[in-house]
PDB file of N, CA and C in Angstrom:
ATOM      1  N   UNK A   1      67.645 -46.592  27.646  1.00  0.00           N
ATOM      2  CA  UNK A   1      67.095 -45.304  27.294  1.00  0.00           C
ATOM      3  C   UNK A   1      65.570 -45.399  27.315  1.00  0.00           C
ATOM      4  N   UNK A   2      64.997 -44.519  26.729  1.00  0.00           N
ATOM      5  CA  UNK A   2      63.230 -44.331  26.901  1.00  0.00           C
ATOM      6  C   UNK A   2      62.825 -45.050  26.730  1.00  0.00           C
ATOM      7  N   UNK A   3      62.066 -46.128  27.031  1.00  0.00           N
ATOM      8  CA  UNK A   3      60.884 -47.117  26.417  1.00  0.00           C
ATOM      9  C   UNK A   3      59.464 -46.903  27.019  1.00  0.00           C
ATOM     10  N   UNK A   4      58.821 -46.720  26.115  1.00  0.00           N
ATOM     11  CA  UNK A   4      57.086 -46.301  26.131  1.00  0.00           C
ATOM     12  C   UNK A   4      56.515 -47.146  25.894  1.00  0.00           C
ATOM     13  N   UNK A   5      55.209 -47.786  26.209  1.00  0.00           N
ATOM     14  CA  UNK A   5      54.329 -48.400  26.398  1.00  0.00           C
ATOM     15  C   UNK A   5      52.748 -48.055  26.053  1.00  0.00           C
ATOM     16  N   UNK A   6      52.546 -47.863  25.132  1.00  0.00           N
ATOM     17  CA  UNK A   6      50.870 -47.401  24.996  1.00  0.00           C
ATOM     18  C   UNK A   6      50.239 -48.653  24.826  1.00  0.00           C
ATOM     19  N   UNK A   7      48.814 -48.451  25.734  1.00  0.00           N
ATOM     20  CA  UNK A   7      47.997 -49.453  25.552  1.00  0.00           C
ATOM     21  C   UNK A   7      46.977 -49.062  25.157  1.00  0.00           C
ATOM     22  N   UNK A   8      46.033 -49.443  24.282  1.00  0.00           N
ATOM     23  CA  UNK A   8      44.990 -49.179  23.118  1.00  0.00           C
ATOM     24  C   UNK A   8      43.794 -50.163  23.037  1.00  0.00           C
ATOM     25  N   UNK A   9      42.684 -49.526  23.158  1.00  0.00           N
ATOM     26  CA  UNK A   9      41.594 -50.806  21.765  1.00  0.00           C
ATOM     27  C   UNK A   9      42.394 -50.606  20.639  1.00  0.00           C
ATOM     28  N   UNK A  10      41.931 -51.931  20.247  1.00  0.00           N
ATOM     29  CA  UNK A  10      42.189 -52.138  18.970  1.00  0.00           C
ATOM     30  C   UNK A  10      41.960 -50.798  17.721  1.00  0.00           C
ATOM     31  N   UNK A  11      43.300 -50.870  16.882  1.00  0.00           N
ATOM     32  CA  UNK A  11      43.245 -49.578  15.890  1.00  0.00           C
ATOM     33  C   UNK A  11      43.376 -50.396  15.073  1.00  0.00           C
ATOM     34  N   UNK A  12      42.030 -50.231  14.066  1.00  0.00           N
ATOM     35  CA  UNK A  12      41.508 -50.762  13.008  1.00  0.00           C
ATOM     36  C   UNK A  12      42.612 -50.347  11.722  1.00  0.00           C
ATOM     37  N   UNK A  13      43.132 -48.950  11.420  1.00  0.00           N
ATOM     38  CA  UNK A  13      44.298 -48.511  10.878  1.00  0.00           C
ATOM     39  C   UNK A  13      45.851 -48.996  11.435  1.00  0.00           C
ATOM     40  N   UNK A  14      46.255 -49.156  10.535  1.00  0.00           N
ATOM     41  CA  UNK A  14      47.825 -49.751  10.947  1.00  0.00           C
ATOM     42  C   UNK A  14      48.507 -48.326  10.700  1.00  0.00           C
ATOM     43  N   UNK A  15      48.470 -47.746   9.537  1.00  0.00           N
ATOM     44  CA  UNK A  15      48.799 -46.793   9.486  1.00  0.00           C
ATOM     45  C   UNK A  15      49.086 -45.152  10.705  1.00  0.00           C
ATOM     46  N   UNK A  16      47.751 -45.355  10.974  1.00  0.00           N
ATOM     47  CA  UNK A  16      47.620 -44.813  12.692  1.00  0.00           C
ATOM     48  C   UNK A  16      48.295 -45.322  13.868  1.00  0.00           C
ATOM     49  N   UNK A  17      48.830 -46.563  13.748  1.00  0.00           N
ATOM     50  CA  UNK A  17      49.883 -46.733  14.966  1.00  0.00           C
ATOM     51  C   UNK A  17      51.242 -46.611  14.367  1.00  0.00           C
ATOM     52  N   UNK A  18      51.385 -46.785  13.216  1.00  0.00           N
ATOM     53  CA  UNK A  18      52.626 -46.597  12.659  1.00  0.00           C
ATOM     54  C   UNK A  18      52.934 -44.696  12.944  1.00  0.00           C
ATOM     55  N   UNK A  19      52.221 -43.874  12.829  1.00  0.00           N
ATOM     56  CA  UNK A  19      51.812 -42.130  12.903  1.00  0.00           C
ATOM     57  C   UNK A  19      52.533 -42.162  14.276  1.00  0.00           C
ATOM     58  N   UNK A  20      51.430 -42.766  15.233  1.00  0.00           N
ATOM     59  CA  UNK A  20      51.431 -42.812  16.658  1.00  0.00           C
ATOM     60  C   UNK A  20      53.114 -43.344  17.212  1.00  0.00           C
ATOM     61  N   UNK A  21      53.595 -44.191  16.268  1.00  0.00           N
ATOM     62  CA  UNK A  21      55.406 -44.527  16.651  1.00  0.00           C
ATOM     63  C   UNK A  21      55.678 -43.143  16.639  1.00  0.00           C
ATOM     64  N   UNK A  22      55.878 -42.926  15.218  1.00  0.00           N
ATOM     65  CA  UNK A  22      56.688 -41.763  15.090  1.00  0.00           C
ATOM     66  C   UNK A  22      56.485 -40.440  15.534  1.00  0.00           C
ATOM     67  N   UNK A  23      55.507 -40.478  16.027  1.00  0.00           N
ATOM     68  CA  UNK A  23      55.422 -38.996  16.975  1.00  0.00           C
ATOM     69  C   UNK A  23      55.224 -39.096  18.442  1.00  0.00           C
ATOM     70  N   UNK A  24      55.443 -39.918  18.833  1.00  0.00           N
ATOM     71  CA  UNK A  24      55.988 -40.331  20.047  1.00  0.00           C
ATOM     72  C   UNK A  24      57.685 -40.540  19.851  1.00  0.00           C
ATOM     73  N   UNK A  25      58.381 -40.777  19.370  1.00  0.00           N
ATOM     74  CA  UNK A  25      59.491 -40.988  19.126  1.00  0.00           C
ATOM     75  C   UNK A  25      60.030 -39.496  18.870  1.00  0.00           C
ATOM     76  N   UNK A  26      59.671 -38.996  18.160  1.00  0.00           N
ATOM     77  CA  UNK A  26      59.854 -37.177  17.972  1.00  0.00           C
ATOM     78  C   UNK A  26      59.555 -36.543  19.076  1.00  0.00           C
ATOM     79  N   UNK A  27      58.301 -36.689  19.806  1.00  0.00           N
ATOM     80  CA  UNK A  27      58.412 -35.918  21.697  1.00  0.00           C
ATOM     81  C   UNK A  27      59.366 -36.578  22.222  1.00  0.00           C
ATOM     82  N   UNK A  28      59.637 -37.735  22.410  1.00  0.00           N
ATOM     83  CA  UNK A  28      60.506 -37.908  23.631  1.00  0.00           C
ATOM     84  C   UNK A  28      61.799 -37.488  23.140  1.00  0.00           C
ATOM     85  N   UNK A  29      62.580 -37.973  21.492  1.00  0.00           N
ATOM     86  CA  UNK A  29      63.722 -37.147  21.405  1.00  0.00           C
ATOM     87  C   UNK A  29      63.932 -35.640  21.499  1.00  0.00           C
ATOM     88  N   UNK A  30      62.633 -35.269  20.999  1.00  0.00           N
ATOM     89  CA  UNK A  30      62.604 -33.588  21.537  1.00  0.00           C
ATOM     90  C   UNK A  30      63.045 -33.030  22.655  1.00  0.00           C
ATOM     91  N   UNK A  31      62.415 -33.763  23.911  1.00  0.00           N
ATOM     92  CA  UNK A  31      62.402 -33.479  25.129  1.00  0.00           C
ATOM     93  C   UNK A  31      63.469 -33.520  26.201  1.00  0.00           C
ATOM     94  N   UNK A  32      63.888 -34.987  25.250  1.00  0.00           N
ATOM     95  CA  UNK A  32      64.583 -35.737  26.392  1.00  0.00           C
ATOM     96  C   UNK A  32      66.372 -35.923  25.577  1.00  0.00           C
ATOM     97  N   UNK A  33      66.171 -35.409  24.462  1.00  0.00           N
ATOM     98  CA  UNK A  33      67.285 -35.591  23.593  1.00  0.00           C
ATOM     99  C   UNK A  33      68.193 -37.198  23.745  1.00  0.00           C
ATOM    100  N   UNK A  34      67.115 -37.961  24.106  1.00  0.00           N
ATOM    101  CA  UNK A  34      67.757 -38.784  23.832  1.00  0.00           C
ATOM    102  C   UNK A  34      67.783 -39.619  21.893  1.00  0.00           C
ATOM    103  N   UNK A  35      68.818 -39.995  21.937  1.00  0.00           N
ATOM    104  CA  UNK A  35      69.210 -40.392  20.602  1.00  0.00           C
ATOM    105  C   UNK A  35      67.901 -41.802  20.226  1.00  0.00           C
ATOM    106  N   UNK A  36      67.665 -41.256  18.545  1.00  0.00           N
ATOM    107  CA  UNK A  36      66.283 -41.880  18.048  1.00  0.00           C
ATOM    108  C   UNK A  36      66.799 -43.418  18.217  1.00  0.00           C
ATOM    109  N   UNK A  37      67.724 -43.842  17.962  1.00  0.00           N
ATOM    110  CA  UNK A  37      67.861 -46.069  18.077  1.00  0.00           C
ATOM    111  C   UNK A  37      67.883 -46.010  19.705  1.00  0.00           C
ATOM    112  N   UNK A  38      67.688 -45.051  20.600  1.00  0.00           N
ATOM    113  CA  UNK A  38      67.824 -45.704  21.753  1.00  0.00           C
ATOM    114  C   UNK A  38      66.262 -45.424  22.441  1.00  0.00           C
ATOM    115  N   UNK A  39      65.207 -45.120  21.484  1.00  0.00           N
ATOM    116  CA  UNK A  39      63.654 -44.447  22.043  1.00  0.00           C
ATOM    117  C   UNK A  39      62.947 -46.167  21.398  1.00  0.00           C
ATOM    118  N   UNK A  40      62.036 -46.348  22.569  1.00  0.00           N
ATOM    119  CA  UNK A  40      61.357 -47.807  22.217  1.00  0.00           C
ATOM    120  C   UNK A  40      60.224 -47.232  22.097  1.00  0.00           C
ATOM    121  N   UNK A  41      59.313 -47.736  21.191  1.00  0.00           N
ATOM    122  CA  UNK A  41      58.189 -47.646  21.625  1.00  0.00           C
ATOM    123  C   UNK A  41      57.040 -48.936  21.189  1.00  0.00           C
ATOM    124  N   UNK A  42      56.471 -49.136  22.396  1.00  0.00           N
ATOM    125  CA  UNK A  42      55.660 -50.229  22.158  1.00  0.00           C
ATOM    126  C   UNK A  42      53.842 -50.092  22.464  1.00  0.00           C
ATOM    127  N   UNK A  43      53.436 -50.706  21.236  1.00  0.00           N
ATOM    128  CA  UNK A  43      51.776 -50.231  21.263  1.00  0.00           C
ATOM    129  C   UNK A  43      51.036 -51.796  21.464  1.00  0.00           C
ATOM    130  N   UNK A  44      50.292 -51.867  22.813  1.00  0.00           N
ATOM    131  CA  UNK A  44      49.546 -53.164  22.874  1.00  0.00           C
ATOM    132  C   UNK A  44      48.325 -52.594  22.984  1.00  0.00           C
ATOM    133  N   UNK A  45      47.337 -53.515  22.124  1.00  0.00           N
ATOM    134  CA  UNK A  45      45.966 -53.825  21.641  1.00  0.00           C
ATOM    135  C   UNK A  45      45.300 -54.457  22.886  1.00  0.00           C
ATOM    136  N   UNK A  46      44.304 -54.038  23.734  1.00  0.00           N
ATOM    137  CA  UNK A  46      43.572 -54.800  24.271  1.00  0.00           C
ATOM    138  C   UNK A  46      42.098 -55.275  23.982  1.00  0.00           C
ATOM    139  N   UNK A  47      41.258 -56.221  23.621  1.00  0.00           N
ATOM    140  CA  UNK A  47      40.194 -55.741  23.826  1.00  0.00           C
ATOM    141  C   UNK A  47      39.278 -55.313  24.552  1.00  0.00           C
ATOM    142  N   UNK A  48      38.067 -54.707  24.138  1.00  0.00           N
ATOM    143  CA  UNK A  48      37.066 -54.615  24.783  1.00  0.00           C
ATOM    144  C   UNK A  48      36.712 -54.936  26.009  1.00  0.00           C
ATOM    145  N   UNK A  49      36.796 -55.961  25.929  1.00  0.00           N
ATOM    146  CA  UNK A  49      36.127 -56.932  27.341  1.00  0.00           C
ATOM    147  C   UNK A  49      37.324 -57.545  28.400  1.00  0.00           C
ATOM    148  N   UNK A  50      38.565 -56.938  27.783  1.00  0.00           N
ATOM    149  CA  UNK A  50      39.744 -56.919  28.940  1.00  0.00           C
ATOM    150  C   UNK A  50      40.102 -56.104  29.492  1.00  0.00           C
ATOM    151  N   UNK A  51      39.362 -54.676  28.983  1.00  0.00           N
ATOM    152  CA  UNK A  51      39.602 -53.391  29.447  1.00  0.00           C
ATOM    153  C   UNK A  51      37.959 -52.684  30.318  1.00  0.00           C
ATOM    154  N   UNK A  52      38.185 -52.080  31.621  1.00  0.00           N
ATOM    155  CA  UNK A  52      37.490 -51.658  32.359  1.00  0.00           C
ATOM    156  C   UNK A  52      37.283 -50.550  33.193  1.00  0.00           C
ATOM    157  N   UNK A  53      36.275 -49.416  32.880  1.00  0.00           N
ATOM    158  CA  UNK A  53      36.218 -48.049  33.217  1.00  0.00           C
ATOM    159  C   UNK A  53      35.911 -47.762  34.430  1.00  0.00           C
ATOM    160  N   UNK A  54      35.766 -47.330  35.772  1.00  0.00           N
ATOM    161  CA  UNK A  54      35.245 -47.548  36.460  1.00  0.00           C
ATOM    162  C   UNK A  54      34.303 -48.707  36.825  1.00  0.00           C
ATOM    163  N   UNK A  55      34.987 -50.265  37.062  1.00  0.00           N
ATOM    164  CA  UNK A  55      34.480 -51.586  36.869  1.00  0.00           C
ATOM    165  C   UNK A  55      33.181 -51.860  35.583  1.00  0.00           C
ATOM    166  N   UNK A  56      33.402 -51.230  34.741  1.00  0.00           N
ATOM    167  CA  UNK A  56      32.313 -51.490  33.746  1.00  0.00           C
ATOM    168  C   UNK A  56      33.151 -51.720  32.480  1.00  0.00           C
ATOM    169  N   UNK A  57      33.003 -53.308  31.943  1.00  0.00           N
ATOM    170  CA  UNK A  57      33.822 -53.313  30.667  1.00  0.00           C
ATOM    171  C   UNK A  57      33.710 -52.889  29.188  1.00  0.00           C
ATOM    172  N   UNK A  58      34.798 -52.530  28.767  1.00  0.00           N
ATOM    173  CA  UNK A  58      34.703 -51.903  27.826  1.00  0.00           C
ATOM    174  C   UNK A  58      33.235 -52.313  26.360  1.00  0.00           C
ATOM    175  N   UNK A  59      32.997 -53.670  26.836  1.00  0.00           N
ATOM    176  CA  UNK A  59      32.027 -53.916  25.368  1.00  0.00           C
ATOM    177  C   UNK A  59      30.817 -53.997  26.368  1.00  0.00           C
ATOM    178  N   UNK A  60      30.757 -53.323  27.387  1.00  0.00           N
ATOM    179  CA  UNK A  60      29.282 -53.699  27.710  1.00  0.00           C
ATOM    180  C   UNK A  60      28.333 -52.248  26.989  1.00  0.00           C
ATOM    181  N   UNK A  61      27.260 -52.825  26.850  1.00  0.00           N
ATOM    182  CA  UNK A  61      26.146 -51.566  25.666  1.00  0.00           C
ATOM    183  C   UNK A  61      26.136 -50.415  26.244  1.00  0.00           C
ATOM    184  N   UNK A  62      26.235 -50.373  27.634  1.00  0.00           N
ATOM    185  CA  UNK A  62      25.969 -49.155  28.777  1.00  0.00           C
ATOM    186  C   UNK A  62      27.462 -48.101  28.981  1.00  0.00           C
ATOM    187  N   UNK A  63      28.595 -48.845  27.827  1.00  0.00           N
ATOM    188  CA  UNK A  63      30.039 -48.492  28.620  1.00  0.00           C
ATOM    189  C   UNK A  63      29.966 -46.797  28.451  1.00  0.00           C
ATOM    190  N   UNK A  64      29.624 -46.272  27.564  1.00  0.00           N
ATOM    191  CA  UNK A  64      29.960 -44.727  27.293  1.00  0.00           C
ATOM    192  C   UNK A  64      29.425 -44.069  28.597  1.00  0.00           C
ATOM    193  N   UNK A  65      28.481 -44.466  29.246  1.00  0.00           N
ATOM    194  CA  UNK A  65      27.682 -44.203  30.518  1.00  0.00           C
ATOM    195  C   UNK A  65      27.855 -44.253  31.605  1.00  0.00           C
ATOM    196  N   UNK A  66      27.542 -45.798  31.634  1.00  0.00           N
ATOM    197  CA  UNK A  66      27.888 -46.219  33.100  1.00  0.00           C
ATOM    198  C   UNK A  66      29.661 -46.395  33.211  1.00  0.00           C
ATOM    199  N   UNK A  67      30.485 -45.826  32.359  1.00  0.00           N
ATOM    200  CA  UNK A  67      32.038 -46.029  32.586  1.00  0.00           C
ATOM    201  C   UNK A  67      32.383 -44.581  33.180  1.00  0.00           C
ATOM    202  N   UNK A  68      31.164 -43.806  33.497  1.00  0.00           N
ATOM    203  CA  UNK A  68      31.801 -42.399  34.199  1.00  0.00           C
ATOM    204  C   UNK A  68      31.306 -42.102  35.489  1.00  0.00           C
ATOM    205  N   UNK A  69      30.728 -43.456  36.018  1.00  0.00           N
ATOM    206  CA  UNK A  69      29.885 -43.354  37.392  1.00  0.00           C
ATOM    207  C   UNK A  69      30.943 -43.080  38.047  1.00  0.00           C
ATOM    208  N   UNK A  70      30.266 -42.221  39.412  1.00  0.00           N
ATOM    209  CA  UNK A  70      31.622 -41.976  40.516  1.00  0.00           C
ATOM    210  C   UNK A  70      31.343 -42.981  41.611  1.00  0.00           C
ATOM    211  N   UNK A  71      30.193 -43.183  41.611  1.00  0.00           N
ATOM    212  CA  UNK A  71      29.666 -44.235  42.906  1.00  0.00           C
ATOM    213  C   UNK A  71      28.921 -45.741  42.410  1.00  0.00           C
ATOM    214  N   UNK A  72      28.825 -46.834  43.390  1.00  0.00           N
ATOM    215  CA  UNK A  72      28.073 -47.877  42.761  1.00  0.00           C
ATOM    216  C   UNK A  72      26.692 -47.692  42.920  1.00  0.00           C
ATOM    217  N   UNK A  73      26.517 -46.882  43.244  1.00  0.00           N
ATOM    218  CA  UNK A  73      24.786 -46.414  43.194  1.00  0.00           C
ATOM    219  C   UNK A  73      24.415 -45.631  41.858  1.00  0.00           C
ATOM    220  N   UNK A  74      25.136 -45.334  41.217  1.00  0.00           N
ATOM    221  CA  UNK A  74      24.512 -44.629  40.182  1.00  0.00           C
ATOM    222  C   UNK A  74      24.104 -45.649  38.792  1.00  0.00           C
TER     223      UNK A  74
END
């Protein structure tokens, strides 16, 4: 049956991925009526510097910026 996959920076709240289960688990049974023990859902943590926006990694000082270039000239 459904299994989901979210991948994330790190969420400093546990509480907030615990939220994030259960309402993901409520859309897809909504949607998809499939039955709640058969909906997976799995949340992986990446960091910063394993994750990359348009080749610019996530902890570099410039990321909010240079992670929305469309070209390598900019």
């Amino acid at each position: 049956m459904p299994f989901i996959h979210i991948t994330t920076w790190p969420v400093k709240d546990e509480n907030a991925i615990i939220k994030l289960q259960e309402d993901v688990t409520f859309v897809v049974h909504k949607n998809t009526g499939a039955p709640l023990d058969k909906i997976s859902v799995v949340i992986s943590e990446v960091q910063p510097s394993h994750w990359a926006d348009a080749g610019v990694p996530g902890n570099h000082k410039d990321f909010p910026v240079k992670s929305r270039r469309k070209s390598y000239e900019e």
